[in-house]
Structure formats: structure tokens, C-alpha cells
Protein backbone atom coordinates (compact mmCIF):
# COMPACT_ATOMS: atom_id res chain seq x y z
CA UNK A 1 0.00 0.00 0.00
CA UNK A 2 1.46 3.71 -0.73
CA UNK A 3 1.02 5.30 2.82
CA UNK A 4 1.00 8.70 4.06
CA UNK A 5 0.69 9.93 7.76
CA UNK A 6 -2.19 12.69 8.24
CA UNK A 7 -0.28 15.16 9.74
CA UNK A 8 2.33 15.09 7.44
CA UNK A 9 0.05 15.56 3.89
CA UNK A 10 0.06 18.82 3.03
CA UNK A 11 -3.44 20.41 1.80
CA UNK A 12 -2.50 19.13 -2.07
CA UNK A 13 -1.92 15.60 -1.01
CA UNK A 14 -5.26 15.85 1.09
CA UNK A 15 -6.88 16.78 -1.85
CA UNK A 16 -5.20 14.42 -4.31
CA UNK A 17 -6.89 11.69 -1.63
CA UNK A 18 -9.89 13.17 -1.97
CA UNK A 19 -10.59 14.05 -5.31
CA UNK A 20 -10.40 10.69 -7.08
CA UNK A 21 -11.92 9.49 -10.20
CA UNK A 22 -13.42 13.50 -11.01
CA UNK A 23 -10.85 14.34 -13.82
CA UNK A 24 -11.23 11.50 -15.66
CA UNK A 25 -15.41 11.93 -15.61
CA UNK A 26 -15.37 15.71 -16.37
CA UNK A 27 -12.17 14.95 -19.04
CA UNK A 28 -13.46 17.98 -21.88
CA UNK A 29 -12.51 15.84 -24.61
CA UNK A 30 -14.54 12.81 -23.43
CA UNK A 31 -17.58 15.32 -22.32
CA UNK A 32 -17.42 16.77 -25.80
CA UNK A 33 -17.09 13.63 -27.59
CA UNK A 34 -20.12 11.99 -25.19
CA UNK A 35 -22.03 15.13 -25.83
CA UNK A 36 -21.96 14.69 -29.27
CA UNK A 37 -22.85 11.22 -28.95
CA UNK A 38 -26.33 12.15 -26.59
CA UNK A 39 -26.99 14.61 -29.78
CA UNK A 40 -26.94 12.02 -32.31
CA UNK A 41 -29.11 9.63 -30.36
CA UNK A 42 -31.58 11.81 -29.98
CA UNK A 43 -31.97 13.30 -33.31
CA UNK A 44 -31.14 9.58 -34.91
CA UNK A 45 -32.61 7.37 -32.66
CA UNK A 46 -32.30 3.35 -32.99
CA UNK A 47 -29.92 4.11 -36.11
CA UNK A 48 -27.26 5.94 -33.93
CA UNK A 49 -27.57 3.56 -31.27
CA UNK A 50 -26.61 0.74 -33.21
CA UNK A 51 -24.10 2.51 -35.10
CA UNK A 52 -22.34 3.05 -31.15
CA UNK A 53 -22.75 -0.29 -30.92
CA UNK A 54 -20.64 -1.45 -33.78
CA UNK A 55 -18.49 1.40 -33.42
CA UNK A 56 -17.82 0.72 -29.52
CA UNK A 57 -18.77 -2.96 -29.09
CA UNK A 58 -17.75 -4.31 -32.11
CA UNK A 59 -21.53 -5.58 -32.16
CA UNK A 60 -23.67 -5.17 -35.65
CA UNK A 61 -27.31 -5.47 -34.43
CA UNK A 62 -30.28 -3.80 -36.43
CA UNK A 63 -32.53 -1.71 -34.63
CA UNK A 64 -35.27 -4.31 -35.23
CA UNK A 65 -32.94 -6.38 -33.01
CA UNK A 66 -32.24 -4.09 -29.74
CA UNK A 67 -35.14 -5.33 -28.28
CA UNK A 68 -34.04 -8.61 -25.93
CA UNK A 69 -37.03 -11.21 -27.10
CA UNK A 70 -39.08 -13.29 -24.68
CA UNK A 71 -37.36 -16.05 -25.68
CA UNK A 72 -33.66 -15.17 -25.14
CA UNK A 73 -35.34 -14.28 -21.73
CA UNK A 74 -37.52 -17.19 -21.09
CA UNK A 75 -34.40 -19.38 -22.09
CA UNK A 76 -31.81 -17.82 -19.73
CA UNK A 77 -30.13 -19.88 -17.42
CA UNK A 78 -27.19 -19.93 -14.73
CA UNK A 79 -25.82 -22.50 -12.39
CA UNK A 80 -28.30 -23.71 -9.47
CA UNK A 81 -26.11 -22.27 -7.07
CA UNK A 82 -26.27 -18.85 -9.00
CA UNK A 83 -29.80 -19.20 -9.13
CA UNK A 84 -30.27 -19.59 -5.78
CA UNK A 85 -28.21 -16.63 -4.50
CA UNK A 86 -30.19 -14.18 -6.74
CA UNK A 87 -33.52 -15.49 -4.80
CA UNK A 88 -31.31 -15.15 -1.55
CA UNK A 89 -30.88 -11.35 -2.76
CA UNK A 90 -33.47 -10.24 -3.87
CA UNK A 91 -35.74 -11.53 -0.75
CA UNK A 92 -32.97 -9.68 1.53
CA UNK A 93 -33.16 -6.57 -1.20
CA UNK A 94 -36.92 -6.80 -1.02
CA UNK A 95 -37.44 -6.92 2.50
CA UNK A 96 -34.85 -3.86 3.21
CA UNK A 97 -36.85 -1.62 0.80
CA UNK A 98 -40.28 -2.73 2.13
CA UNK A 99 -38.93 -1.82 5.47
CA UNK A 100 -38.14 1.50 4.07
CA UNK A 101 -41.53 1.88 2.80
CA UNK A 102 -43.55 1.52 5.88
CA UNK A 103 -41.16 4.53 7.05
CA UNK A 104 -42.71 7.01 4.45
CA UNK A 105 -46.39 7.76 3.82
CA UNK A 106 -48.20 10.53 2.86
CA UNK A 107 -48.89 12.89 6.33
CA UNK A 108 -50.83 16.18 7.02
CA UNK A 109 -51.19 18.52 10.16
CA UNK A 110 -52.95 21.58 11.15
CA UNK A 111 -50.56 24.51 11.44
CA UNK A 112 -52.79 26.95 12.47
CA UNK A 113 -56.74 26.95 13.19
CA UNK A 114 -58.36 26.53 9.60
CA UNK A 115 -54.76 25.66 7.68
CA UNK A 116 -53.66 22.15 6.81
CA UNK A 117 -50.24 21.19 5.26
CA UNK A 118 -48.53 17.97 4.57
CA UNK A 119 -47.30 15.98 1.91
CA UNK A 120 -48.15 13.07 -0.57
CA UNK A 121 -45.55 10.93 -1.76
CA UNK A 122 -45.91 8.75 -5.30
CA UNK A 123 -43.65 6.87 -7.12
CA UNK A 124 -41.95 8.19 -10.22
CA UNK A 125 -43.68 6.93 -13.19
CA UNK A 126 -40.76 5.09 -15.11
CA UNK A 127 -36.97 4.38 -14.77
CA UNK A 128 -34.09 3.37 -16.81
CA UNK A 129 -31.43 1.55 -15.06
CA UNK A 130 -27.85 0.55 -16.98
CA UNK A 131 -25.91 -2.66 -15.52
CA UNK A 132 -22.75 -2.60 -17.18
CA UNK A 133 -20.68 -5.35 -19.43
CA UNK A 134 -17.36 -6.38 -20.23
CA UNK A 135 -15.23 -6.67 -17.20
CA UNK A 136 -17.40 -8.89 -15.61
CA UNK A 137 -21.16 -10.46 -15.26
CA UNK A 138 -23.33 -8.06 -13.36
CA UNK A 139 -26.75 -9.62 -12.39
CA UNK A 140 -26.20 -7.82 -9.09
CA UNK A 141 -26.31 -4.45 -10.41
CA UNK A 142 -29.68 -5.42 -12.22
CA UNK A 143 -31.29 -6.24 -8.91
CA UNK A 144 -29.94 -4.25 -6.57
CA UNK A 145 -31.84 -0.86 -9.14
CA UNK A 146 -34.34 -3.33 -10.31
CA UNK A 147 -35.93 -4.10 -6.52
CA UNK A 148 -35.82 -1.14 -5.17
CA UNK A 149 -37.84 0.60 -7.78
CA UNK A 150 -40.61 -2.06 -7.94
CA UNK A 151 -41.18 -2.18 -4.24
CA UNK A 152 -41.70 2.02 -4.49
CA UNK A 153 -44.07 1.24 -7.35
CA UNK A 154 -42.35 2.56 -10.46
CA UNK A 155 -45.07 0.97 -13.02
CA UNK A 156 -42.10 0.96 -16.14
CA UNK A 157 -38.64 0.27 -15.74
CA UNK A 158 -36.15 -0.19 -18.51
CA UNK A 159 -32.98 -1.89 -18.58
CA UNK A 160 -30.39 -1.72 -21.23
CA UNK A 161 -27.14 -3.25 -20.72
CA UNK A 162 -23.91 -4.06 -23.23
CA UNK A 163 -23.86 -7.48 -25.36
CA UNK A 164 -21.26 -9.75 -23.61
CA UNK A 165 -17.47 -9.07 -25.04
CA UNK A 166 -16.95 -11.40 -27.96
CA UNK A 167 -20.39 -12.72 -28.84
CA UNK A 168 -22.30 -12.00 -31.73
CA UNK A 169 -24.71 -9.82 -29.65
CA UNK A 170 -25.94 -11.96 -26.48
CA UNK A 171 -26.76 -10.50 -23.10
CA UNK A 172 -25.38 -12.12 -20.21
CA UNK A 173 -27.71 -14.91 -18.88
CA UNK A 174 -27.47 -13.98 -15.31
CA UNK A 175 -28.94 -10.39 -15.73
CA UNK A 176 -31.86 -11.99 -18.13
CA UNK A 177 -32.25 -14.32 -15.50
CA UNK A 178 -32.61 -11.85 -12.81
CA UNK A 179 -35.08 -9.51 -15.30
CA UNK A 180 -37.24 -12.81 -15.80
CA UNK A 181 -37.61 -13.31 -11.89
CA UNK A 182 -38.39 -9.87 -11.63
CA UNK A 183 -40.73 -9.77 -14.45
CA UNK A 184 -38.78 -7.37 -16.29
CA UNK A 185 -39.41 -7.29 -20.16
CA UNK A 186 -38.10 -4.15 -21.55
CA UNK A 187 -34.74 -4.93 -21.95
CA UNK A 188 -32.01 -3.69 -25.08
CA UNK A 189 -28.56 -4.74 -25.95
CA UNK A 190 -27.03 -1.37 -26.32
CA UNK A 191 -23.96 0.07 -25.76
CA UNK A 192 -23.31 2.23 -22.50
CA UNK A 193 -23.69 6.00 -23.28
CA UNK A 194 -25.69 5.21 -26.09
CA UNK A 195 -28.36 3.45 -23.80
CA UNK A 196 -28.34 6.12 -21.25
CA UNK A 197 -29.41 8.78 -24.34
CA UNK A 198 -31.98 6.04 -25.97
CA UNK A 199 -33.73 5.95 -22.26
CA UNK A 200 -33.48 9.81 -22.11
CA UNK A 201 -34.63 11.32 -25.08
CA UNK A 202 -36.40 7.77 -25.99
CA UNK A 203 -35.90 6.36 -29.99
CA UNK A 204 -38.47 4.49 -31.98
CA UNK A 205 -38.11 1.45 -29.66
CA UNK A 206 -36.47 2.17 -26.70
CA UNK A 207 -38.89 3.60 -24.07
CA UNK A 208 -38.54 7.23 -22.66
CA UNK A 209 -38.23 7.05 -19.01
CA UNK A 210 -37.84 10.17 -16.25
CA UNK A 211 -35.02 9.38 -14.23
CA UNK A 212 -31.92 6.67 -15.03
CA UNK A 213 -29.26 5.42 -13.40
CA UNK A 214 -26.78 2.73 -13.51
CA UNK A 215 -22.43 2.10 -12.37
CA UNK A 216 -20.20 2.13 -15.55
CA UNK A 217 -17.04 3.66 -16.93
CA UNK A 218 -16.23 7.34 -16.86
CA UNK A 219 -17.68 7.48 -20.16
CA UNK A 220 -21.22 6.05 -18.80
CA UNK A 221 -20.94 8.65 -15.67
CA UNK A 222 -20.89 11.44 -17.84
CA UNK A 223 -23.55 10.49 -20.09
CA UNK A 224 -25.89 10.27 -17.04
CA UNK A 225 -24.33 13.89 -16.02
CA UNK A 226 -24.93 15.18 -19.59
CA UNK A 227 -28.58 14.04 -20.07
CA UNK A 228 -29.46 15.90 -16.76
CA UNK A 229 -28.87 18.73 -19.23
CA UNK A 230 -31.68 17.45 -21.22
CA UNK A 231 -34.12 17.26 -18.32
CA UNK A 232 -33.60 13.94 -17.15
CA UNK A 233 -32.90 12.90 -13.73
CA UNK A 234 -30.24 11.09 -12.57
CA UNK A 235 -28.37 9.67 -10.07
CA UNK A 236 -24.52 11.10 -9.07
CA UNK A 237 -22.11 9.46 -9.20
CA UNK A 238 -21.99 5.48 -9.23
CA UNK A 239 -18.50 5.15 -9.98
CA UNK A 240 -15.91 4.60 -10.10
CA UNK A 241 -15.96 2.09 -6.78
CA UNK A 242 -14.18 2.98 -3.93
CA UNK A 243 -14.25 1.74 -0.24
CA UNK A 244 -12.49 3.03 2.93
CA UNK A 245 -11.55 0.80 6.13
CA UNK A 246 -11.01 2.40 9.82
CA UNK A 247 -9.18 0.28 11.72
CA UNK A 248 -7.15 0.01 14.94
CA UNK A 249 -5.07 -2.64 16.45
CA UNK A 250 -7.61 -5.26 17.14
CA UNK A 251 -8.53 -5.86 13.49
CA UNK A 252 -7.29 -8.87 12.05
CA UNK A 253 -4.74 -8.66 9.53
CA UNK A 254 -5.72 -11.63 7.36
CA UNK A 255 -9.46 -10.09 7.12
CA UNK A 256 -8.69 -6.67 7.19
CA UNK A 257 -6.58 -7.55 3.94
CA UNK A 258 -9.54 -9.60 2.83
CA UNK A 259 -11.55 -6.82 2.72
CA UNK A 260 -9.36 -4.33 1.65
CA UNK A 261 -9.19 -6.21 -1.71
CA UNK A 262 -12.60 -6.64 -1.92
CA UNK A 263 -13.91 -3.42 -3.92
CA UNK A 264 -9.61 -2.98 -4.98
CA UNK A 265 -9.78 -5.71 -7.98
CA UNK A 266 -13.02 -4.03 -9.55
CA UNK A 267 -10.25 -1.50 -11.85
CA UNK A 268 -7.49 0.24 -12.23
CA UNK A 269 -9.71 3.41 -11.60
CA UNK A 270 -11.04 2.17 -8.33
CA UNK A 271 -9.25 3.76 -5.07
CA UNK A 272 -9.25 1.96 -1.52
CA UNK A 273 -7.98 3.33 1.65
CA UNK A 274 -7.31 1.88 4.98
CA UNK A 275 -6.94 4.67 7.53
CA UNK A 276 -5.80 3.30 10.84
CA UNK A 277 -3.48 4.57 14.15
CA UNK A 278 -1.38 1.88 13.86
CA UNK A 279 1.81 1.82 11.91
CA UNK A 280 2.50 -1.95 12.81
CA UNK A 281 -1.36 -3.28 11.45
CA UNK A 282 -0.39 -1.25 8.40
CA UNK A 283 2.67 -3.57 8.32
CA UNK A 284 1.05 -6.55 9.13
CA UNK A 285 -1.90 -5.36 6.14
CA UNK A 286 1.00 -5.13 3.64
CA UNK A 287 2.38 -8.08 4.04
CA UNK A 288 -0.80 -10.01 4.21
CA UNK A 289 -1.73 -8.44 0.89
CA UNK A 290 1.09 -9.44 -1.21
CA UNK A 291 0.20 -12.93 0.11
CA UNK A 292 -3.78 -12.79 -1.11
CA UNK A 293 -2.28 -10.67 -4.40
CA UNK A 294 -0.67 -13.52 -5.56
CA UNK A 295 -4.26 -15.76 -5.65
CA UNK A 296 -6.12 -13.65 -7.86
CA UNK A 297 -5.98 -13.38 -11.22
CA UNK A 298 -3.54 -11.30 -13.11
CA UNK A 299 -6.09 -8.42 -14.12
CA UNK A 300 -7.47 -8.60 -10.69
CA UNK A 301 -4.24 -7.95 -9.08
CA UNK A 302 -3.38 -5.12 -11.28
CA UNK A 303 -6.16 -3.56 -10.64
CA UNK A 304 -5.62 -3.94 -6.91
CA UNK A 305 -2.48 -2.58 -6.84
CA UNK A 306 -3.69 0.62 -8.58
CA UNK A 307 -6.71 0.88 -6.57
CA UNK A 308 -3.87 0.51 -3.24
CA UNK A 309 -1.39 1.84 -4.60
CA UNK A 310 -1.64 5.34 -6.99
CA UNK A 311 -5.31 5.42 -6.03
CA UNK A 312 -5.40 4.99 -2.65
CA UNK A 313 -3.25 3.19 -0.19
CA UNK A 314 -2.82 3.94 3.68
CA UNK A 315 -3.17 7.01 6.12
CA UNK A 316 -2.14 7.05 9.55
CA UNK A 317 -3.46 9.44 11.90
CA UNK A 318 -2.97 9.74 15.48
CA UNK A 319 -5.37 8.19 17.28
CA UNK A 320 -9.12 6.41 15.56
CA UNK A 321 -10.82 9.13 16.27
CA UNK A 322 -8.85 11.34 13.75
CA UNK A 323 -8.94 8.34 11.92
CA UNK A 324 -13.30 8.25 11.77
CA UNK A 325 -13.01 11.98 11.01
CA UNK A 326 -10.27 11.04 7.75
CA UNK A 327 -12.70 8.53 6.36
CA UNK A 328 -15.94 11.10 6.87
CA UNK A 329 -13.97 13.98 5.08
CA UNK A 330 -13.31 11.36 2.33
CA UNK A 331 -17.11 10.60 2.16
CA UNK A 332 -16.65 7.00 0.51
CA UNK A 333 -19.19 4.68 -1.70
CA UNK A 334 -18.48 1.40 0.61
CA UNK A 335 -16.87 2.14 4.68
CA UNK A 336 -16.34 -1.04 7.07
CA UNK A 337 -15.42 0.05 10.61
CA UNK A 338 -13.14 -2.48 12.07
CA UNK A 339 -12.17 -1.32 15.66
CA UNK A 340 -12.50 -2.44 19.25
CA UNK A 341 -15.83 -3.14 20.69
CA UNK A 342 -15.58 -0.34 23.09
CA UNK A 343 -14.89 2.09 20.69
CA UNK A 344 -17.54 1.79 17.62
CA UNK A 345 -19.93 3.80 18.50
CA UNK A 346 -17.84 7.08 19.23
CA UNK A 347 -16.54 6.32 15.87
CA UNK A 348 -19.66 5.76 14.10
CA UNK A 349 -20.80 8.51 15.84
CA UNK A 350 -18.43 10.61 13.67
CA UNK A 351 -18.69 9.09 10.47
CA UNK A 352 -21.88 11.27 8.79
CA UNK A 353 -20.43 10.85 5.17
CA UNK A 354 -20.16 7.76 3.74
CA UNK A 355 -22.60 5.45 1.46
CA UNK A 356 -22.62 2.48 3.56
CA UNK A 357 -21.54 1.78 7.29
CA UNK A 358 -20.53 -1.76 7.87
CA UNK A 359 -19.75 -2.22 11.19
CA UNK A 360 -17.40 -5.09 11.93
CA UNK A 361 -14.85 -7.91 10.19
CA UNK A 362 -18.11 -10.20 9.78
CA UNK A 363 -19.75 -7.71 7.94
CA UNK A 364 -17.74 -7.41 4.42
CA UNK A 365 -18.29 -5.41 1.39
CA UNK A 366 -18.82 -8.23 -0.64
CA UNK A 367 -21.84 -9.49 1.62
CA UNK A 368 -23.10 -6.17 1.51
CA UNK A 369 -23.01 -5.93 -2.41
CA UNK A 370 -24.73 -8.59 -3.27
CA UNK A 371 -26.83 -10.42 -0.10
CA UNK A 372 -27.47 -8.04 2.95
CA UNK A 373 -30.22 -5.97 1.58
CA UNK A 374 -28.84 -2.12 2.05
CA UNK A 375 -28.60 -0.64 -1.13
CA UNK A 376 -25.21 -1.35 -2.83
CA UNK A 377 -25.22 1.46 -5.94
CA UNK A 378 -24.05 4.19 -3.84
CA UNK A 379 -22.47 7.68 -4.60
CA UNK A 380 -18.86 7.76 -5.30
CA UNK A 381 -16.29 10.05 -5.43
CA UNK A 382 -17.19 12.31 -2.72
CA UNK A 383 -20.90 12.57 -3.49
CA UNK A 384 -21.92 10.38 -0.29
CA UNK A 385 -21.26 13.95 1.36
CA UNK A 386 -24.63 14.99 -0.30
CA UNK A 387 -26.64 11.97 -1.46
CA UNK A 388 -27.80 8.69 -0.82
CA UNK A 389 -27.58 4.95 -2.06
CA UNK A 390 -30.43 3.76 -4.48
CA UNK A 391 -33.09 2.57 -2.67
CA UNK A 392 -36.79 2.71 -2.98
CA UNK A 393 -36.44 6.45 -1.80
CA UNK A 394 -34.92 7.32 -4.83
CA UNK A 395 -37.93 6.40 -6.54
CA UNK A 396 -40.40 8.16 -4.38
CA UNK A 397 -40.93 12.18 -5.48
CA UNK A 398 -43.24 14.50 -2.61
CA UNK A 399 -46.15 16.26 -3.43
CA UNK A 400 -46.71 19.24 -1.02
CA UNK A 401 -50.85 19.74 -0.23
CA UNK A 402 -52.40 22.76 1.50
CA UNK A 403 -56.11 23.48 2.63
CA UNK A 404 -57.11 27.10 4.03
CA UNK A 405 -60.59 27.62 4.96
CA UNK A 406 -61.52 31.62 5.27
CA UNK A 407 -60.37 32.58 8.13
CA UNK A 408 -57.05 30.81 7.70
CA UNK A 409 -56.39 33.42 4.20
CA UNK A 410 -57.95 36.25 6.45
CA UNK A 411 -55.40 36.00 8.96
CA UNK A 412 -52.28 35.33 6.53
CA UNK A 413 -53.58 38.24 3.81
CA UNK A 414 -51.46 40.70 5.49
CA UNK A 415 -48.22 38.87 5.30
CA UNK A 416 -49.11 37.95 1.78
CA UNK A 417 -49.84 41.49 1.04
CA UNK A 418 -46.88 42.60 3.04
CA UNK A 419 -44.55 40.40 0.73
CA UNK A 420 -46.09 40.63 -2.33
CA UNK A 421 -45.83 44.99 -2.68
CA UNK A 422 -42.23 44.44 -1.26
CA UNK A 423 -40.86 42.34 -4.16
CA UNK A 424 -43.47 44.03 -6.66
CA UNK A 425 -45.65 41.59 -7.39
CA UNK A 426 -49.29 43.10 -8.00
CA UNK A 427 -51.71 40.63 -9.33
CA UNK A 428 -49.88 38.48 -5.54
CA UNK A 429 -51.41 41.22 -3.75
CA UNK A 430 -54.72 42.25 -5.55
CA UNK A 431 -55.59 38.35 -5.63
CA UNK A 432 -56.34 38.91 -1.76
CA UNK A 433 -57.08 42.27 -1.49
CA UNK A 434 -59.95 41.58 -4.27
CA UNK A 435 -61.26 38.63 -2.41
CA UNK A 436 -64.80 38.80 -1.94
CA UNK A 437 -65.45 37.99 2.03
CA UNK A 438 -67.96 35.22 3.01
């Protein structure tokens, strides 16, 4: 691991810890290039999108072929063992958001005699979600979007993901299986950027939705950041992955290396960080990493290093608390706490920034991402300071509702009348002053 000790990083290395994975997203040549992209989309429709397809996936497909059929769907099938962990979950998934549900509902109260104010809350009409391709098989992405958004009630959702690397234009089985279980039809083998504009702006088959979101390359990120341009709502940022560990002495090595490498092998773009008081479990991580390094594959363990190394690495601060307050500055996507008994909550207590809290060495990223049930597409690079994993929430919009009888508008008119000739708005005023009484 590179390490660095707190107090000695001045305030560039603080931010060159901090502000990972942002230049490559907002790169001007790729927003300009992905801009131009969103454009042609939208004013070509199915014909651009298969054009990116070839162009980027080395995938011919005619439009009439975008469109995953009912049979490729129906037909879909993964080991038993694969099977049965997407039923394990989803049921976890499903439960969590459910949960989550029974916490919101629409509410009103009386705020003065003859004025009542509260809120209703719906579910957004459609969404577009994006599991990516090509480095791996992602059937959890599709369910970890997918669930969340039919427990709030969203009655269309879209998926479009990336024909696996190599074929001659075949999704990957695992995320058709996960769509079928789901009931999920609408799904289109389409490259990355190029889906996120088709679900936008909407082409001759790909369904328009209102807000879409999905984890992908830099290139997929700033799609989603472009089309907000366009008026469509997204979700910032899921990606590149990251994950932070605070430790302290206690931790064990062996599984604090474990985890470490958990969220490291995803890329060369992903950044980890332990952040820990103790110089000799930073030893003890190191040299239990280059021990687990040399089990995974090749292109795992490169993109380890880089996520370990370059990306992230170690910082040692001077006691955990400092240490809690490191990894909450840092705001990451994925944070396991892995400290003394006696000490977790004063440091979860401190962490307020961070997309998931997993407290403990039984509790690893990996479980979280795909089993647990708390949502697993969270914000990255330093947007967990300001928003919140993908659950059913993100689903939900609020609709603010008011009822005044008479003397409720009598008793506000001055206020409003007060306000309204202040900031020179007339017709405000007149619209009470006019007001016939009784």
C-alpha cells in the first residue's frame, strides 16, 4: 500500500486523496465527444444507437434487433447455485426496501386553526437503469436498481445493458435471468452511453423514461451527467468504486486484507484506503496483501495494486478518532469500521459521510453488495457527502398539499400582502385584497 501519515500531507496531497476518479469523468474531450454522442441519439434514434454499438462494441445489431425477445429471456439460465443466490438477494433486497416503505407515507397537520399542510408521496412513473458489461457479469447491479424501484411502485422500468465481449450480440444470462424473476421485459442490448441517451430522449423502440441510473465507466458517468442537461434525472455518481476501512489494532490482519481487496480488484480506476493509528497493522496489512495478491488473477491484481497503490493506499493518523473523522472527510461509496468493541460507536458517531456503514470484520463489502439488503449502488467520489444509495427512496418524489378555509387566508392576507408589494408583485397582492369575504 502507498502510505502517508495525516499530519504530514500537506493540503494538495489531502486533496489528491480526496478528489479521485473527477478528472477522468469531467475529461473535456470525453464530455465533448459523449455530448456529441447524446446529440446524435436523440436526433437519430435506434440508427445511432446501433451505429455506437458497432463502433464501440464491435456488435452489428439492427434496430429491429435491440429489443431482448421473450425467448432469449424465457431461455436464460445460470448454475443452481447462482440461481439460488439471486432469490437469496433479492428476498434480503426486497425486505430492506419494504422496510423502508412503511417509514414514508403521505402525512398532514394543522398549522394553524383553519390551515392544513402535509405531503403526498408517489412513485416516479418510469426508470431506466444501466448494468454494465465487459469486465465482468453483473446480475447484481440489475437487482440491486431493479428491486428497489418495484417495491416504491415505479409501473415501467427499462434496462439496457452491453452485449457480452466477444459474442455475436448476447446479453449475459445472469442479468436476463434476474429480469425474468423480476418480471422485467423491456430490456435492449445497447452500448453504455448510447443506452443512457436512448432511455433519455427515448428512440423508436427504446422507451422514454424520467429518471436513469446505472455504475459504468467514466464514459457512462458522464452520459448520465450530460442528459441531466436534457431534463432527465439522474443519479450522481456510481462510480468509479471505492471503499475506505477504519481500523485500529484489534482488526485482524488476514481479514482486514480480505476486505481491503474486496472493492480494490473491480479497476485500475477504483481507489481503496485503509486509515488506521497503527503503523505496525499497516505492516502486518502489507504483508498479508502481497500474500492474497498472488491468488487472484492477473487483471485482478493489477487492478488492486492501482486501486492501493496510486489510487489509494494507507493514512495514519494519530489516534481512531482522527482516523473516523479522515474517512468522513473522504465521504466514501463502501466504509467497514473495524475497531474495538468499546470504541464503535464514538466512531460511528463521527462518520456522517459515507454510502454504507458496515460495522465489523463479519460484515464485508462483498456481503453487503450482493446479499445483505442495504442498497449497494451508492455515490462515489465524494458525493456520499450529499446523497444517498439507491433505494426505494430514490424512486419516491413529494407532493406538497395545502387546505385554508376563510379565516385561515384572512389571517395570513397581510403577510401575503406585506410580501407581495415588497418584491413588486401586483396581481400576488390584488388576488387577496380583491377577495370577496364570506
Amino acid at each position: 500500500m502507498r502510505r502517508q501519515t495525516w499530519t504530514e500531507m500537506d493540503d494538495a496531497a489531502r486533496r489528491g486523496l480526496f478528489d479521485r476518479g473527477l478528472a477522468d469523468i469531467f475529461d473535456d474531450g470525453l464530455r465533448a465527444s459523449i455530448g456529441d454522442l447524446l446529440l446524435d441519439v436523440r436526433d437519430r434514434g435506434d440508427v445511432a444507437v446501433c451505429e455506437a454499438l458497432a463502433k464501440f462494441d464491435g456488435m452489428k445489431v439492427e434496430p429491429d434487433g435491440l429489443r431482448v425477445t421473450d425467448d432469449e429471456i424465457d431461455s436464460a439460465a445460470v448454475s443452481p447455485e447462482v440461481d439460488a443466490a439471486i432469490d437469496d438477494s433479492i428476498e434480503h433486497l426486497r425486505a430492506f426496501n419494504e422496510q423502508q416503505m412503511e417509514r414514508f407515507g403521505d402525512w398532514s397537520f394543522e398549522s394553524e386553526p383553519g390551515l392544513t399542510v402535509g405531503e403526498k408521496i408517489t412513485p416516479i412513473a418510469s426508470a431506466g437503469l444501466f448494468t454494465p458489461s465487459g469486465k465482468a457479469s453483473y446480475p447484481s447491479v440489475t437487482f440491486q436498481l431493479a428491486v428497489p424501484a418495484q417495491v416504491a411502485g415505479v409501473g415501467t422500468i427499462v434496462v439496457v445493458v452491453p452485449p457480452v465481449p466477444g459474442g455475436s450480440g448476447e446479453v449475459d444470462p445472469a442479468v436476463l435471468t434476474v429480469c425474468r424473476k423480476l418480471g422485467i421485459r423491456d430490456i435492449f442490448r445497447v452500448n453504455g452511453p448510447a443506452g443512457i441517451a436512448a432511455m433519455g430522449f427515448g428512440t423508436e423502440r427504446i422507451p422514454r423514461v424520467a429518471k436513469l441510473m446505472g455504475p459504468g465507466s467514466p464514459a457512462v458517468t458522464i452520459a448520465q451527467v450530460e442528459m441531466q442537461r436534457h431534463g432527465v434525472s439522474t443519479v450522481m455518481l456510481l462510480g468509479p468504486t471505492e471503499s475506505v476501512v477504519v481500523a485500529d489494532q484489534t482488526a485482524d490482519p488476514i481479514r482486514l486484507a480480505a476486505d481491503l481487496l474486496i472493492e480494490a480488484e473491480h479497476g485500475t480506476d477504483s481507489s481503496v484506503v485503509l486509515v488506521t493509528p497503527s503503523g505496525s497493522l499497516a505492516d502486518a496489512v502489507d504483508a498479508e496483501l502481497e500474500r492474497q495478491l498472488a491468488d487472484l488473477p492477473e487483471v485482478r491484481a493489477t487492478a488492486a495494486r492501482a486501486a492501493l497503490g496510486e489510487n489509494g493506499g494507507c493514512v495514519l493518523t494519530d489516534d481512531v478518532l482522527v482516523a473516523a473523522d479522515v474517512a468522513s472527510e473522504y465521504a466514501p461509496e463502501h466504509l467497514q469500521v473495524a475497531v474495538a468493541d468499546d470504541a464503535v460507536d464514538a466512531v460511528v458517531e463521527r462518520l456522517v459521510n459515507a454510502g454504507e456503514i458496515l460495522i465489523g470484520q463479519h460484515t464485508p463489502f462483498s456481503a453487503a453488495n450482493f446479499v445483505i439488503g442495504c442498497p449497494a449502488s451508492l455515490p462515489t467520489s465524494g458525493f456520499a457527502n450529499v446523497s444517498s444509495g439507491v433505494t426505494a427512496s430514490t424512486f419516491l418524489k413529494r407532493t406538497a398539499i395545502a387546505r385554508a378555509d376563510e379565516r385561515a387566508l384572512q389571517r395570513m392576507t397581510p403577510s401575503v400582502v406585506a410580501l407581495a408589494d415588497h418584491e413588486g408583485f401586483p396581481a400576488h397582492a390584488a388576488a387577496l385584497r380583491n377577495r370577496p369575504v364570506g
